[in-house]
N, C-alpha and C. Protein backbone atom coordinates (compact mmCIF):
# COMPACT_ATOMS: atom_id res chain seq x y z
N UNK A 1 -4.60 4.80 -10.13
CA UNK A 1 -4.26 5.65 -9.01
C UNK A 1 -4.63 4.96 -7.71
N UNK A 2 -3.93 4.74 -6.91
CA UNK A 2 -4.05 4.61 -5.69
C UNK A 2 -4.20 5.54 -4.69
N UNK A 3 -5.72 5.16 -4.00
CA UNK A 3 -6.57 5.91 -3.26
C UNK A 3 -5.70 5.50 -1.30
N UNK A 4 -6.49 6.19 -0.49
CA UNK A 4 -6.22 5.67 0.75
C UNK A 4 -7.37 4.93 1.61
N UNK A 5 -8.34 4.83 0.52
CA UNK A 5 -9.50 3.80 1.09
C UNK A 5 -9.94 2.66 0.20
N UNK A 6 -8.24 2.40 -0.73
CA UNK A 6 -8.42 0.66 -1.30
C UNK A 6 -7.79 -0.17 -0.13
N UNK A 7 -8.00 -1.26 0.01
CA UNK A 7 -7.42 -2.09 0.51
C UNK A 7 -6.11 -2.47 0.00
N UNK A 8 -5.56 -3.06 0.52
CA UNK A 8 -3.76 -3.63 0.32
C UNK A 8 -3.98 -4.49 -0.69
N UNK A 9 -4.75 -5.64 -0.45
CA UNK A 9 -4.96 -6.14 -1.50
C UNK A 9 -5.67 -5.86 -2.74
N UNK A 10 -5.91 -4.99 -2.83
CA UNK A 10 -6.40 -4.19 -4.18
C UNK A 10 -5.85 -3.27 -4.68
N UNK A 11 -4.56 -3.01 -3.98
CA UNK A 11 -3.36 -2.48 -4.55
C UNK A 11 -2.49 -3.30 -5.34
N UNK A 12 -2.38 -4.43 -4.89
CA UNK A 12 -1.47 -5.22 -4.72
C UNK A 12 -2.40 -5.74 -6.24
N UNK A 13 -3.36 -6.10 -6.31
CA UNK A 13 -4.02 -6.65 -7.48
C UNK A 13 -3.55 -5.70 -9.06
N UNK A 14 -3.78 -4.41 -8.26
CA UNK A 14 -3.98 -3.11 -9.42
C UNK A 14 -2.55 -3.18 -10.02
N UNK A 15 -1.54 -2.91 -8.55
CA UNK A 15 -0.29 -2.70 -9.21
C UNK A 15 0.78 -3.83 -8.69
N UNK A 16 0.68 -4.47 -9.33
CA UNK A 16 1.33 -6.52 -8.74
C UNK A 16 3.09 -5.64 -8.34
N UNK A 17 3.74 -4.91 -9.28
CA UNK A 17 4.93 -3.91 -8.47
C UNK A 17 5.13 -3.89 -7.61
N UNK A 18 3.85 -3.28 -6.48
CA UNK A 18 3.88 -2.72 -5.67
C UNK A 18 4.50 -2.76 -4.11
N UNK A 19 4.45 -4.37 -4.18
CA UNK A 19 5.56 -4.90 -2.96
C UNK A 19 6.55 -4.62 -2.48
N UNK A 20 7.55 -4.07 -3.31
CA UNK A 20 8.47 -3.62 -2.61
C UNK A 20 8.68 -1.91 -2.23
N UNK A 21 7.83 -1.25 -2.50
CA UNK A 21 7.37 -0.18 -1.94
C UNK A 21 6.59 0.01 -0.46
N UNK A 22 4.93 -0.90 -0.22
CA UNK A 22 5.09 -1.58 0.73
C UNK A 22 6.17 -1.91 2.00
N UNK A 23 6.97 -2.67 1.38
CA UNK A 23 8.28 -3.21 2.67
C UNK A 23 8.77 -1.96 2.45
N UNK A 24 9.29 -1.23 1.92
CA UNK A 24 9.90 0.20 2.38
C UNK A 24 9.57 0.33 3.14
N UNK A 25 8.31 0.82 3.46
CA UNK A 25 7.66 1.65 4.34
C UNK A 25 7.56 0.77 5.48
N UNK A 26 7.81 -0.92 5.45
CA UNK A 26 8.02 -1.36 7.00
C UNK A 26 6.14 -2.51 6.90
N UNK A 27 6.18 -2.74 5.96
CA UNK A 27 4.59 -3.61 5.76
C UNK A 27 5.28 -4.37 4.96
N UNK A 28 5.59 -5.78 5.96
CA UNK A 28 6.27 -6.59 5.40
C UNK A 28 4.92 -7.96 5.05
N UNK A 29 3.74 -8.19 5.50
CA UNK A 29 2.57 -9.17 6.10
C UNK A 29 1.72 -8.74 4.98
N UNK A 30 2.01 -9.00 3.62
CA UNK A 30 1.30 -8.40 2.50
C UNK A 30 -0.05 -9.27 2.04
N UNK A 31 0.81 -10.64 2.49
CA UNK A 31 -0.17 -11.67 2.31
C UNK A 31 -1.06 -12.18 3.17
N UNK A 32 -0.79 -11.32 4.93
CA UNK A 32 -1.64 -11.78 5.50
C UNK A 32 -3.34 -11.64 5.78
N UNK A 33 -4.10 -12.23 6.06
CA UNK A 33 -5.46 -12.14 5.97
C UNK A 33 -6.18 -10.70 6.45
N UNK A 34 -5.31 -9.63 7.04
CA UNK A 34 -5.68 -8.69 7.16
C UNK A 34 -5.23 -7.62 6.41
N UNK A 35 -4.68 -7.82 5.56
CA UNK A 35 -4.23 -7.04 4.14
C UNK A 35 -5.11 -7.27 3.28
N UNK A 36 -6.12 -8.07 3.35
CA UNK A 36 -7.28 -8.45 2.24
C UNK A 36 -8.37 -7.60 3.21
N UNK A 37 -8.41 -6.83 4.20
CA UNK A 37 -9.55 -6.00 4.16
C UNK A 37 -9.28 -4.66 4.81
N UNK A 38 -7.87 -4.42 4.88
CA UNK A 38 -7.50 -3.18 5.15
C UNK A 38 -7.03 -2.36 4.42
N UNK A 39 -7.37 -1.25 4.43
CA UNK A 39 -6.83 -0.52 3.52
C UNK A 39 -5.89 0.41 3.67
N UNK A 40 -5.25 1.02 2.87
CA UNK A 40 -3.91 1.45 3.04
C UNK A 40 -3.72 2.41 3.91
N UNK A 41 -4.85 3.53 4.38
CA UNK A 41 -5.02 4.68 5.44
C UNK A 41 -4.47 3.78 6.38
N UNK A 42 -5.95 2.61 6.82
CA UNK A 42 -5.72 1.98 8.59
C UNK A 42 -4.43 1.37 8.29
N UNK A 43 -3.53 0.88 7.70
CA UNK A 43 -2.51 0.39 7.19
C UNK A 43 -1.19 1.16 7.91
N UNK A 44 -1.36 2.52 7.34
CA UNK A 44 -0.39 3.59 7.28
C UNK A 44 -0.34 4.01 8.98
N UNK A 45 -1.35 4.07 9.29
CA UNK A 45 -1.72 4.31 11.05
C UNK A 45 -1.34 3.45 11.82
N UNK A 46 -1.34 1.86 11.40
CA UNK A 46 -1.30 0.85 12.56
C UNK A 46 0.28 1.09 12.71
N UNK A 47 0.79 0.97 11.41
CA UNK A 47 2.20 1.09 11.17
C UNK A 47 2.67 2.67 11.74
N UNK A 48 2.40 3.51 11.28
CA UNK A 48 2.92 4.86 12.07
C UNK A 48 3.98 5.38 10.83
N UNK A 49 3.16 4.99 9.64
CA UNK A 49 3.58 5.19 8.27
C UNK A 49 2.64 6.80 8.06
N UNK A 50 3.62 7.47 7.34
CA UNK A 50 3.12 9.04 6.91
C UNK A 50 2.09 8.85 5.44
N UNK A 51 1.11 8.47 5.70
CA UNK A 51 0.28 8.00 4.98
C UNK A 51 0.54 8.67 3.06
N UNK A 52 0.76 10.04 3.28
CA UNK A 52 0.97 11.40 2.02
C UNK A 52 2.07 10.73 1.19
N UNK A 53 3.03 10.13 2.08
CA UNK A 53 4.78 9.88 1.50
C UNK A 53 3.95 8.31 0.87
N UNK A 54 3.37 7.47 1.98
CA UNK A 54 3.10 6.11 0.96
C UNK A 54 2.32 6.28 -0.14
N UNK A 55 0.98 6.88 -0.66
CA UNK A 55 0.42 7.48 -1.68
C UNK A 55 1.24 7.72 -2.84
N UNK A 56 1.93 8.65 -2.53
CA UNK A 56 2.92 9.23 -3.24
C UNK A 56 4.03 8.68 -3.90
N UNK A 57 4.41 7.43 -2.74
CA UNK A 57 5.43 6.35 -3.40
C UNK A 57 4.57 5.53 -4.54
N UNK A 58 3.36 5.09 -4.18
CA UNK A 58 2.50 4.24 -4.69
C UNK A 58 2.18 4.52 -5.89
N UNK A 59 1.59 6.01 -6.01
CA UNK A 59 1.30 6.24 -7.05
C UNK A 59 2.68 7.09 -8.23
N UNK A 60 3.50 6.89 -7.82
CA UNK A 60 4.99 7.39 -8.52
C UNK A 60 4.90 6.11 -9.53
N UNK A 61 4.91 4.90 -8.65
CA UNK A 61 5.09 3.51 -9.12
C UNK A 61 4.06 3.61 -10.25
N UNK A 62 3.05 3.95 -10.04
CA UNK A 62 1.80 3.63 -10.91
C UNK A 62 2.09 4.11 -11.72
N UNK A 63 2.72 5.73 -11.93
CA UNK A 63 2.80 6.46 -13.14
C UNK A 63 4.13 5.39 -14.08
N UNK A 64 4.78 5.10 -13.27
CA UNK A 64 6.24 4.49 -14.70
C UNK A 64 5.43 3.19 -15.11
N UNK A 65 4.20 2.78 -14.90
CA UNK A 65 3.96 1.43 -15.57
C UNK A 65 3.38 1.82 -16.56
């Protein structure tokens, strides 16, 4: 399950999928050095992403694996 206080990259570890869900939502910089300590809340905010809808995408993904 994906929380809103893992980091990107510990999403990205949990559910390797998860990338192109991510760029949906407009978080294209998956690999950059501030995706290794942000987590998906400050993520969802910097971006002006509806934090509930990315969760929700995230963890949809999680359930079909």
């Amino acid at each position: 399950m994906v929380t809103k206080d893992m980091t990107i990259k510990e999403v990205i570890d949990a559910v390797p999928d998860c990338a192109p869900v991510f760029m949906e939502y407009g978080m294209h910089c998956l690999g950059c050095a501030i995706a290794h300590g942000e987590t998906v809340e400050q993520a969802a905010e910097v971006h002006g992403i509806d934090l509930a809808a990315l969760l929700a995408s995230l963890n949809a993904l999680c359930e079909k694996a």
